[in-house]
Structure formats: C-alpha cells, structure tokens
Protein backbone atom coordinates (compact mmCIF):
# COMPACT_ATOMS: atom_id res chain seq x y z
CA UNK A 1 100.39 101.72 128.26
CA UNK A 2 103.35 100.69 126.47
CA UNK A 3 104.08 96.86 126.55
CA UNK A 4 107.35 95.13 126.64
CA UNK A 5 107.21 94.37 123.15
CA UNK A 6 107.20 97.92 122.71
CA UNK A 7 110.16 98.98 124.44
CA UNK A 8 112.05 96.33 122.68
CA UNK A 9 110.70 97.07 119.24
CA UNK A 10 111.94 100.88 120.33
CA UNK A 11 115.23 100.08 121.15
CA UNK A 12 115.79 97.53 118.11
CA UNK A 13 114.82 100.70 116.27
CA UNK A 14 117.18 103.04 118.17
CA UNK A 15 119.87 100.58 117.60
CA UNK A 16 119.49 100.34 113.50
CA UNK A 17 118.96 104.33 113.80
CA UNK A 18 122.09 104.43 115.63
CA UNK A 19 123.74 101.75 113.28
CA UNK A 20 122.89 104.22 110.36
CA UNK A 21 124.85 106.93 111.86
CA UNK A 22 127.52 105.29 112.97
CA UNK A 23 127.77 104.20 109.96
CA UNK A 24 127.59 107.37 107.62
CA UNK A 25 130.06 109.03 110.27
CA UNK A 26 132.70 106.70 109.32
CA UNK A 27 132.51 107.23 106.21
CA UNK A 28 130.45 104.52 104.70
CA UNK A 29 127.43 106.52 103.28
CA UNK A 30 127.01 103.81 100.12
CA UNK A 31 126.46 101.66 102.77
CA UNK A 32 124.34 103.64 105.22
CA UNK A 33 122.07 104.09 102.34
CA UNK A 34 121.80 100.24 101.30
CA UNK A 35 120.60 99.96 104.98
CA UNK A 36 118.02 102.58 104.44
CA UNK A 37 117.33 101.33 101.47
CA UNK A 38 116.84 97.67 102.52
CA UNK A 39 115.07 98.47 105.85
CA UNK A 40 111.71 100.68 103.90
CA UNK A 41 111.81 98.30 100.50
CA UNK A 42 113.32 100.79 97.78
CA UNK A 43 116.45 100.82 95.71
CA UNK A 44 119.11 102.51 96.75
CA UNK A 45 120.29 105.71 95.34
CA UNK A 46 123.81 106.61 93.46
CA UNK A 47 125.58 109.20 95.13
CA UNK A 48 127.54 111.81 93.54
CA UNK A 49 129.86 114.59 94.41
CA UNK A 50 129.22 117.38 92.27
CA UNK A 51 126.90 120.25 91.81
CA UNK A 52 123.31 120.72 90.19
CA UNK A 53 122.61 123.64 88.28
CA UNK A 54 119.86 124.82 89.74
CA UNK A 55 121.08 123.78 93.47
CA UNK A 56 124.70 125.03 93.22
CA UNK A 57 124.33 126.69 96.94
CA UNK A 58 123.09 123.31 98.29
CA UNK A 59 125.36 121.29 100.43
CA UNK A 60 123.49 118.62 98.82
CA UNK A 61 120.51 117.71 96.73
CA UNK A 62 118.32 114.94 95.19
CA UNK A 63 117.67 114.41 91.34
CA UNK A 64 114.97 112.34 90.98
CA UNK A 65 115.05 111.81 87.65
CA UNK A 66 118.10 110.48 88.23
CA UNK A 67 117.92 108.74 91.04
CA UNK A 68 120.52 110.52 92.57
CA UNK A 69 122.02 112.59 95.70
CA UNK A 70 125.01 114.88 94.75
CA UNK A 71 127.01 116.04 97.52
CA UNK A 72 128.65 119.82 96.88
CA UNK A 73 131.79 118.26 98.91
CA UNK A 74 133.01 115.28 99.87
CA UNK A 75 133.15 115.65 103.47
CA UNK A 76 129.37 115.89 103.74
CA UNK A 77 129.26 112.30 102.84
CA UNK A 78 130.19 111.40 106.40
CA UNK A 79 127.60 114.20 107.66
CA UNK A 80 124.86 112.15 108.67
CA UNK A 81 121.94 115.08 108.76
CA UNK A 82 122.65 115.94 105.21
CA UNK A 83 122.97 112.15 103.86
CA UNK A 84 119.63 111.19 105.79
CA UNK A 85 117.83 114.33 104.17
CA UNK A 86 118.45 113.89 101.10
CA UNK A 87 117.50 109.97 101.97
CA UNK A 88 114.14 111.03 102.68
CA UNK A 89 113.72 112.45 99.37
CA UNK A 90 114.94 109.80 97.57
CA UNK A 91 112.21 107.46 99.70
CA UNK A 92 109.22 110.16 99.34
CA UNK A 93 109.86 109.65 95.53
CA UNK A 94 110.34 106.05 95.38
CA UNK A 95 107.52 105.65 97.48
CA UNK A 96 104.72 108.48 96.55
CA UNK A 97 105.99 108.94 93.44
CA UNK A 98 105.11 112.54 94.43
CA UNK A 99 106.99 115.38 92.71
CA UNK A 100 106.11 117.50 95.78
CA UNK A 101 108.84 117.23 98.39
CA UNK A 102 109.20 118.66 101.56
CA UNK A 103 111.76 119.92 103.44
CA UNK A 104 110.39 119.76 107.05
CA UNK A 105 109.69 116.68 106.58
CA UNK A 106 113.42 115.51 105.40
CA UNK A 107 114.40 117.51 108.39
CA UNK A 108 113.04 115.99 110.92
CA UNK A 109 113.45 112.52 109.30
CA UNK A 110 117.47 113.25 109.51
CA UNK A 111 116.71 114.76 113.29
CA UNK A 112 115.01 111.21 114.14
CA UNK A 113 117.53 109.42 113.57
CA UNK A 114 120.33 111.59 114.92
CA UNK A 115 118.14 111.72 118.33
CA UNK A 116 118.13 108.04 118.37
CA UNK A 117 121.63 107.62 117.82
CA UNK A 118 122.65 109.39 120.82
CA UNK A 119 119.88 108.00 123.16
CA UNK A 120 121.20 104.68 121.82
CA UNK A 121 124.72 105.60 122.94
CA UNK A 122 123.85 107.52 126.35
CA UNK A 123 121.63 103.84 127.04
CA UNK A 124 124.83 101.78 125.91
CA UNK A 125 126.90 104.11 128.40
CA UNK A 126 124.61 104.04 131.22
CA UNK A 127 124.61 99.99 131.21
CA UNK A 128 128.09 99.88 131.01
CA UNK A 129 128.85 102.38 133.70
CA UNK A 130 130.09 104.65 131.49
C-alpha cells in the first residue's frame, strides 16, 4: 500500500516533470535540459539547429559523438516530446555508454513526462477550483 511518503515523493516528481515542460514550452529548452541534466547526474548536451546527414527527415536527432541534439527547425525547440526524446538518448549514452538506442524507450520517456505535466496541472486546477 502506498505510504504518504509516497504520494508526496509522486507529486514532487510530477511537479519537476511538469516544471520541465513548462519550461521547454516557453521556450527555454537550454534550460529544460540543465534540469534534466542536473536531476539524473550527466552533462548537459549542446543543442543545435541544423540537419544530420544521415537523419535529414528527422525533426530531430542525437549525435553522440558529439554530444549533441540538432533540431531540423527551430520551433521544435519549444516542442517538449521531441526535446525530451532526444534527452533520453543523450542520458542512455551518458549513462550506458551503450551505442544501442532505442526508440520506444525515448518515447515513452518524453510521454512520462508530458502525462505528468498535465496531471500536475489538472491537480493544481482542482485545488484551486479551477
């Protein structure tokens, strides 16, 4: 049964999740991804906007070699599902060191993060009487 500690270690998670987004949709990503960066111990990476070779089609992509997300426009650097994918590449590879990198997994790591941010804000509403 979850405790109370629980429910407030969930919600002080929903709130940085939310904090995150909000942040990346006003068009902060550099900082959004210091945040990240900060809150699972890894350096944060440059961002770009630009194209890769390889990834021209992408709306964005990691270079880990590099260190790097490019962005194929500049609006999707206030889109928070593509900034928090390609987030969760840059963390697989600063953490695993793994040159295997998957995409389910960066999608439901951006997903997360979106849910949270709008149970955060329906819970905010609801207290207020919103």
């Amino acid at each position: 049964m979850p405790t109370e500690n629980s429910f407030a270690e969930d919600s002080e998670e929903r709130e940085f999740r939310s904090k995150v987004v909000d942040t990346i949709l006003a068009g902060s990503p550099e900082h959004a991804l210091k945040l990240l960066s900060e809150y699972y111990g890894v350096n944060p990476p440059e961002i770009r906007v630009g194209t890769v070779k390889a990834h021209r089609r992408a709306l964005a992509c990691y270079v880990e070699k590099e260190r790097r997300i490019y962005f194929s426009k500049s609006e999707y650097l206030s889109a928070p599902f593509v900034v928090l994918h390609e987030f969760y590449h840059h963390l697989r590879a600063s953490q695993i060191n793994s040159h295997r990198q998957v995409e389910k997994g960066a999608d439901l790591f951006a997903s997360n993060y979106i849910q949270d941010h709008r149970r955060f804000h329906t819970l905010y509403s609801l207290h207020r009487g919103d």
